[in-house]
PDB file of N, CA and C in Angstrom:
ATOM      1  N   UNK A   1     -15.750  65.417  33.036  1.00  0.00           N
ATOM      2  CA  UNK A   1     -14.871  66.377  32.407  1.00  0.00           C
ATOM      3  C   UNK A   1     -14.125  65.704  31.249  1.00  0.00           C
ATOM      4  N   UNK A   2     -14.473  66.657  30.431  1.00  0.00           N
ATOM      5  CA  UNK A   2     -13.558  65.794  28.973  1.00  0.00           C
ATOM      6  C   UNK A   2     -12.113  66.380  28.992  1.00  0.00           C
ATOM      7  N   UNK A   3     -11.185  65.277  28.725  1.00  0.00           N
ATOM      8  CA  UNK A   3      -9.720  66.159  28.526  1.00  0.00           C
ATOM      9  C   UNK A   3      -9.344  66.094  26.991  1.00  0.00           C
ATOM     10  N   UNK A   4      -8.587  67.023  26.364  1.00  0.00           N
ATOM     11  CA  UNK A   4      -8.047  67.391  25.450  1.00  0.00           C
ATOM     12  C   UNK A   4      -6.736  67.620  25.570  1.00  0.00           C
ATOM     13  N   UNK A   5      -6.191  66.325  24.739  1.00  0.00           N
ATOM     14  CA  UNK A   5      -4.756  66.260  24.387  1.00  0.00           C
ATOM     15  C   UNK A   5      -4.567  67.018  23.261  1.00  0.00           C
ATOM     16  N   UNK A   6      -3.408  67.005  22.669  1.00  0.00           N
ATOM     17  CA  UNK A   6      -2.653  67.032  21.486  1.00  0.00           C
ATOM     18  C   UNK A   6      -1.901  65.736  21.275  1.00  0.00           C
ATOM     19  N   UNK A   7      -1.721  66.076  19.959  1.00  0.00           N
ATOM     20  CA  UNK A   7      -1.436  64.269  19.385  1.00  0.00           C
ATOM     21  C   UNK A   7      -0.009  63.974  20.189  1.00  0.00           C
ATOM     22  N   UNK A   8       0.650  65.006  20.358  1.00  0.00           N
ATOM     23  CA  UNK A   8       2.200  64.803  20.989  1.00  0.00           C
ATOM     24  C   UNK A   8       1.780  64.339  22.255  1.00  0.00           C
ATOM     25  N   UNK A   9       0.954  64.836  23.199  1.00  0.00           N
ATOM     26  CA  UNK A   9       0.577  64.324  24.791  1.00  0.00           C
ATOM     27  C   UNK A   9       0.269  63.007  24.296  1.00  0.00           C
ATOM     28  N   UNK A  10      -0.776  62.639  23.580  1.00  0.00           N
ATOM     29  CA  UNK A  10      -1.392  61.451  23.236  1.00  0.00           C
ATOM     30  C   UNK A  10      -0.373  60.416  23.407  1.00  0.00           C
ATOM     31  N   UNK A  11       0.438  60.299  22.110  1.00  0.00           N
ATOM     32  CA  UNK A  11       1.617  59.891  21.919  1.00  0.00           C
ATOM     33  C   UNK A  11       2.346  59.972  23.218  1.00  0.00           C
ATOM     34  N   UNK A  12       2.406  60.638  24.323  1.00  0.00           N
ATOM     35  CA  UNK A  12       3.845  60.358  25.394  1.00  0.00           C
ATOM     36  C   UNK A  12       2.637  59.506  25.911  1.00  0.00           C
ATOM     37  N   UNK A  13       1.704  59.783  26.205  1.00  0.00           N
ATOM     38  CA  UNK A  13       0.721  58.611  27.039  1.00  0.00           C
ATOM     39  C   UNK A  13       0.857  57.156  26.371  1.00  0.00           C
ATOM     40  N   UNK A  14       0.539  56.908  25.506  1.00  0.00           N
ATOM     41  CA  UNK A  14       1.028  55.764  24.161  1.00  0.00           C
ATOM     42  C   UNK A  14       2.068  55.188  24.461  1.00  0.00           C
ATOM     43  N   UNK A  15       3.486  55.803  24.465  1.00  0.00           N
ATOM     44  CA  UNK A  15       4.113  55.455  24.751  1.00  0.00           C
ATOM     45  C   UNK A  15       4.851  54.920  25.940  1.00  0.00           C
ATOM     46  N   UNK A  16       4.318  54.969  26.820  1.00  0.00           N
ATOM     47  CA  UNK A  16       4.310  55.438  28.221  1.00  0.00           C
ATOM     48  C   UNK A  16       3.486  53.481  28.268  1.00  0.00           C
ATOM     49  N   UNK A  17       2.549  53.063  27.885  1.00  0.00           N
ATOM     50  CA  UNK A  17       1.961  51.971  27.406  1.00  0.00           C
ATOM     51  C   UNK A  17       2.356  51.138  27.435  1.00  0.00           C
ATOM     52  N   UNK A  18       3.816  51.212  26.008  1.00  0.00           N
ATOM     53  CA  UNK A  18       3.820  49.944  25.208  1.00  0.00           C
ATOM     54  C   UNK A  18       4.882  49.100  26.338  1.00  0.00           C
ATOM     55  N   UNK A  19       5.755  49.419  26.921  1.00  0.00           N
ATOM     56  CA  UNK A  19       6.778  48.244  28.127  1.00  0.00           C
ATOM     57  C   UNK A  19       6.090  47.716  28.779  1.00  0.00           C
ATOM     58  N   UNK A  20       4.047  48.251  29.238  1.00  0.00           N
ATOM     59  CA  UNK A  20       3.238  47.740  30.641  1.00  0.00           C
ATOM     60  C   UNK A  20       2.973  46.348  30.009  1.00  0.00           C
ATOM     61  N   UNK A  21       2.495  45.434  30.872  1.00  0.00           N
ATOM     62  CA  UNK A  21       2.093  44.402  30.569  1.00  0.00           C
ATOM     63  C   UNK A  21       0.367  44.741  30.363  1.00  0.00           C
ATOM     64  N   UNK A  22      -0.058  44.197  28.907  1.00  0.00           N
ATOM     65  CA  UNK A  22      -1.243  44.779  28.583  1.00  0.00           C
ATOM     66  C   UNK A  22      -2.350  44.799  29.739  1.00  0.00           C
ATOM     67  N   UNK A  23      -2.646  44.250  31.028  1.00  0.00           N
ATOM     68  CA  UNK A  23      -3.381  44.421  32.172  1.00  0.00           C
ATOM     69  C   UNK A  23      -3.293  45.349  32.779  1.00  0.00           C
ATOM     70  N   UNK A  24      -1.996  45.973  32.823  1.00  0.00           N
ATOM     71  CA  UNK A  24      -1.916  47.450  33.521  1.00  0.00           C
ATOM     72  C   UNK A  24      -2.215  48.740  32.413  1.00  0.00           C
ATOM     73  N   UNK A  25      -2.004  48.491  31.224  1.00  0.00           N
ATOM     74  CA  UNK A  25      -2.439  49.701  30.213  1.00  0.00           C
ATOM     75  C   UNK A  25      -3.497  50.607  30.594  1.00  0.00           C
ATOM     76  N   UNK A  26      -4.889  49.684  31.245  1.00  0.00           N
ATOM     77  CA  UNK A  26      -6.088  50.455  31.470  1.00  0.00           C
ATOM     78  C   UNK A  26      -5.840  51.410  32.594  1.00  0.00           C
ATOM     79  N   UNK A  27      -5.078  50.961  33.570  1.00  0.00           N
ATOM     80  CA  UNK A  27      -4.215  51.121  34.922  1.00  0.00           C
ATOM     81  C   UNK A  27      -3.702  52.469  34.159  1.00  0.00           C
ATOM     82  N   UNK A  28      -2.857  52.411  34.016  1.00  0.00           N
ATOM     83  CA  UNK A  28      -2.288  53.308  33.413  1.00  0.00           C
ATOM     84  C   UNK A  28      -2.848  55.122  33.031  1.00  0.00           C
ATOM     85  N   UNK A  29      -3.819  54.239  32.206  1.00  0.00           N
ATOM     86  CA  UNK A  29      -5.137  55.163  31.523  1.00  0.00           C
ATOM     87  C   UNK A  29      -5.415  56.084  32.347  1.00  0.00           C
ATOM     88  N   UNK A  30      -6.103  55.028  33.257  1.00  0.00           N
ATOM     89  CA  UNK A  30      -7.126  55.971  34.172  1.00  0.00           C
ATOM     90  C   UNK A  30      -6.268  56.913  35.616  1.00  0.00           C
ATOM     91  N   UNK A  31      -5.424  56.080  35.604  1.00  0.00           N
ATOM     92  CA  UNK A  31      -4.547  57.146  36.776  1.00  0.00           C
ATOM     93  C   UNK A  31      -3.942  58.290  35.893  1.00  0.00           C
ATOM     94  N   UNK A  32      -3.299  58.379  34.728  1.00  0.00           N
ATOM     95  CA  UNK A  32      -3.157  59.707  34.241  1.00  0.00           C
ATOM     96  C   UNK A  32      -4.538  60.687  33.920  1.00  0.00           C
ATOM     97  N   UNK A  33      -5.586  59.833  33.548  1.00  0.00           N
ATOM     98  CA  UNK A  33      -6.693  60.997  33.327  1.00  0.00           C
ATOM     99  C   UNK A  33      -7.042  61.203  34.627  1.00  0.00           C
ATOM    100  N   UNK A  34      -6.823  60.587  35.519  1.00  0.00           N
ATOM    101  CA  UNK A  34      -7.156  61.079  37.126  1.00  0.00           C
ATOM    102  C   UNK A  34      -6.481  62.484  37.280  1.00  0.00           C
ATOM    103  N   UNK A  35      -4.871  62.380  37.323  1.00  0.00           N
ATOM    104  CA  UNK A  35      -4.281  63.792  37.527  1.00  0.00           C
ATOM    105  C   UNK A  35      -3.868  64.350  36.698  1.00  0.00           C
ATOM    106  N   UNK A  36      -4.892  64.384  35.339  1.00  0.00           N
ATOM    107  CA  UNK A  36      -4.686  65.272  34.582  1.00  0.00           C
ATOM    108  C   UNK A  36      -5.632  66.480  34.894  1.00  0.00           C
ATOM    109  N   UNK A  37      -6.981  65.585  35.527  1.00  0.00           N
ATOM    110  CA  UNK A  37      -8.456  66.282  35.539  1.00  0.00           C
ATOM    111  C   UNK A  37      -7.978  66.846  37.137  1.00  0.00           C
ATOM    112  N   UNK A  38      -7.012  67.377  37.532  1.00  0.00           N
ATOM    113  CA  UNK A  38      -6.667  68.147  38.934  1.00  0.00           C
ATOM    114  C   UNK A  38      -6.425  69.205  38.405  1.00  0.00           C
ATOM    115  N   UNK A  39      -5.834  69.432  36.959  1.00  0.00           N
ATOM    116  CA  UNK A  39      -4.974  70.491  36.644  1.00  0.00           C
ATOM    117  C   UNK A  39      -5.904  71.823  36.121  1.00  0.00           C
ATOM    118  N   UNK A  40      -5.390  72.974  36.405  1.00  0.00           N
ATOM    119  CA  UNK A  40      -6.402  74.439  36.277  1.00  0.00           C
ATOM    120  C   UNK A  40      -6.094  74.392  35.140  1.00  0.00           C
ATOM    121  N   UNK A  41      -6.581  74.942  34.270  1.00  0.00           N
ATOM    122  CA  UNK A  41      -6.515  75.587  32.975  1.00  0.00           C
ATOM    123  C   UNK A  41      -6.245  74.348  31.960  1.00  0.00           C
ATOM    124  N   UNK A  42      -5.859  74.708  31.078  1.00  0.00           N
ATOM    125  CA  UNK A  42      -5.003  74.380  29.393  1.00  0.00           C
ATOM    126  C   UNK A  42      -4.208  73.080  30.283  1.00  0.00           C
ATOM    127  N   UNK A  43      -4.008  71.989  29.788  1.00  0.00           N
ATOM    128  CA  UNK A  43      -2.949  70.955  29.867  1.00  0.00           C
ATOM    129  C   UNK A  43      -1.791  71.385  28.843  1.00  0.00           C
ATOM    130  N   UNK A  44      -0.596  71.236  29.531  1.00  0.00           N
ATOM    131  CA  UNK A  44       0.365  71.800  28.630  1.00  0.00           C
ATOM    132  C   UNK A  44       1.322  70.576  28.715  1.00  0.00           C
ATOM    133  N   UNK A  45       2.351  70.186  27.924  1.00  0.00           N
ATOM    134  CA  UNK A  45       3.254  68.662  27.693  1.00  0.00           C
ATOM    135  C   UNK A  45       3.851  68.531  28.857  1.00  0.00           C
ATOM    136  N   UNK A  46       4.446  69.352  29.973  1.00  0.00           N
ATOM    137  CA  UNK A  46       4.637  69.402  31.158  1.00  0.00           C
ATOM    138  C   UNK A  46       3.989  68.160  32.672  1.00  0.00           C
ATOM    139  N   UNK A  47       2.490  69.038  32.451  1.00  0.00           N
ATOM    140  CA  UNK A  47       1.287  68.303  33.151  1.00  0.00           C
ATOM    141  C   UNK A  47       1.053  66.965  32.678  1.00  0.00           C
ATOM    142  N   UNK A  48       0.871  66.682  31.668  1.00  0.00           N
ATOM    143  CA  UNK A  48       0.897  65.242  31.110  1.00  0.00           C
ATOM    144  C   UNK A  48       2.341  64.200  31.613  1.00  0.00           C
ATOM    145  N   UNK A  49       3.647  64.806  31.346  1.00  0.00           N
ATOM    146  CA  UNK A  49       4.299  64.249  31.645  1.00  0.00           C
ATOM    147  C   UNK A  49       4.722  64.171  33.228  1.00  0.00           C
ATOM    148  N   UNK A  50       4.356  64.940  34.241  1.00  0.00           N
ATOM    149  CA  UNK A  50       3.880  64.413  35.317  1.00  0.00           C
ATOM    150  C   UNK A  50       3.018  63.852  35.362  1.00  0.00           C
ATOM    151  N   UNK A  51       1.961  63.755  34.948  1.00  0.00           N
ATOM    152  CA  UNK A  51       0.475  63.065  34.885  1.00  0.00           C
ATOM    153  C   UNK A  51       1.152  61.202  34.780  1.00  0.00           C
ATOM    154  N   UNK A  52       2.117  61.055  33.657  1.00  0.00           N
ATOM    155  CA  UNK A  52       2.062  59.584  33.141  1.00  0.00           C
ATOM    156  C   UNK A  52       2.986  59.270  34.043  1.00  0.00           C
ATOM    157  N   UNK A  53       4.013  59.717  35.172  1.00  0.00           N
ATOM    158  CA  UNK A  53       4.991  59.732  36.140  1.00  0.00           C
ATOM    159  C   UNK A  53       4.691  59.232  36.894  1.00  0.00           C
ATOM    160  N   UNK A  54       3.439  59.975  37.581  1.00  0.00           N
ATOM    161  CA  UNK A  54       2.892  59.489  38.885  1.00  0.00           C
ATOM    162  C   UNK A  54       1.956  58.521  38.799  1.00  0.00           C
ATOM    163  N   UNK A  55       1.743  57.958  37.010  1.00  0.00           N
ATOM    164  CA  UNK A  55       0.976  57.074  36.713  1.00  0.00           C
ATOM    165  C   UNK A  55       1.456  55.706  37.117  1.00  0.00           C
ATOM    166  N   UNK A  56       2.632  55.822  36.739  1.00  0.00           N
ATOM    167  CA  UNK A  56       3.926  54.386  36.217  1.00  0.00           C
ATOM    168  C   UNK A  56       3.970  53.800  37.654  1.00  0.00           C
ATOM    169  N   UNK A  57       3.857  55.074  38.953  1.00  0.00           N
ATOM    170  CA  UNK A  57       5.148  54.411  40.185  1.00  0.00           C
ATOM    171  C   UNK A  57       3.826  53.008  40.716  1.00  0.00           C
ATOM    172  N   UNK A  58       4.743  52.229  40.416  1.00  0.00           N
ATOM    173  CA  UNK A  58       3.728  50.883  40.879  1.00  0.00           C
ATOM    174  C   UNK A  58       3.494  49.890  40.096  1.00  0.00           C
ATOM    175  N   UNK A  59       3.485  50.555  38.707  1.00  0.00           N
ATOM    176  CA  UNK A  59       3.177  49.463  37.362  1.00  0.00           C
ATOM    177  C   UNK A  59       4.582  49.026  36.559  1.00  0.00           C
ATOM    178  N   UNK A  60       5.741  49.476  36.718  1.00  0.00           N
ATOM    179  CA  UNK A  60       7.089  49.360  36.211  1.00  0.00           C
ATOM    180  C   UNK A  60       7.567  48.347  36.816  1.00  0.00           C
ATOM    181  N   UNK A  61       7.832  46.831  35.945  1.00  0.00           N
ATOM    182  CA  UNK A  61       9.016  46.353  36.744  1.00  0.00           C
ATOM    183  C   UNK A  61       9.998  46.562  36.562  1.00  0.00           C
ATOM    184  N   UNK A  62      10.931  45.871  37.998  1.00  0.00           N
ATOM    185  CA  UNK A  62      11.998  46.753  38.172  1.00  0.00           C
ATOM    186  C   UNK A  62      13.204  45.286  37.045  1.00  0.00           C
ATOM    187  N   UNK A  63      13.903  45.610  36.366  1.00  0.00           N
ATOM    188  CA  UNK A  63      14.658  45.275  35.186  1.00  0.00           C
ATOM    189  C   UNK A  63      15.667  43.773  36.016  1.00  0.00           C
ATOM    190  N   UNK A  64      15.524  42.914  35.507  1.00  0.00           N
ATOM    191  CA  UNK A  64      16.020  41.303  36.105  1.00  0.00           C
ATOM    192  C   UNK A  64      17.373  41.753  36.512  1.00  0.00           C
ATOM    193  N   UNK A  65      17.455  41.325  37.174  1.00  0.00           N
ATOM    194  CA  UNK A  65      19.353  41.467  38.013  1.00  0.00           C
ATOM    195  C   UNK A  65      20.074  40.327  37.133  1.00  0.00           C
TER     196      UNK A  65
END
């Protein structure tokens, strides 16, 4: 299944990127196109931004004490 962004989804995915340490980026990738390709219809900026949410929990470190 092919997905179709818009440059704005693109971009929150992108951005969503640049804090990972470049080993998790692909990580990243593929778990949002995972639950993007769950979603019925049209992807709307909504779905994506859950999509890159449930991408992150695991790949974020948590900020030095």
């Amino acid at each position: 299944m092919t997905l179709r962004l818009t440059d704005d989804q693109l971009e929150l995915v992108m951005r969503a990127c640049e804090p990972l340490d470049p080993s998790k980026r692909c990580v990243l990738m593929e778990r949002t196109a995972a639950a993007l390709r769950s979603v019925s219809g049209r992807i709307n900026d909504s779905d994506v931004e859950h999509a890159v949410k449930l991408a992150l929990r695991g790949l974020q470190q948590a900020p030095a004490a």
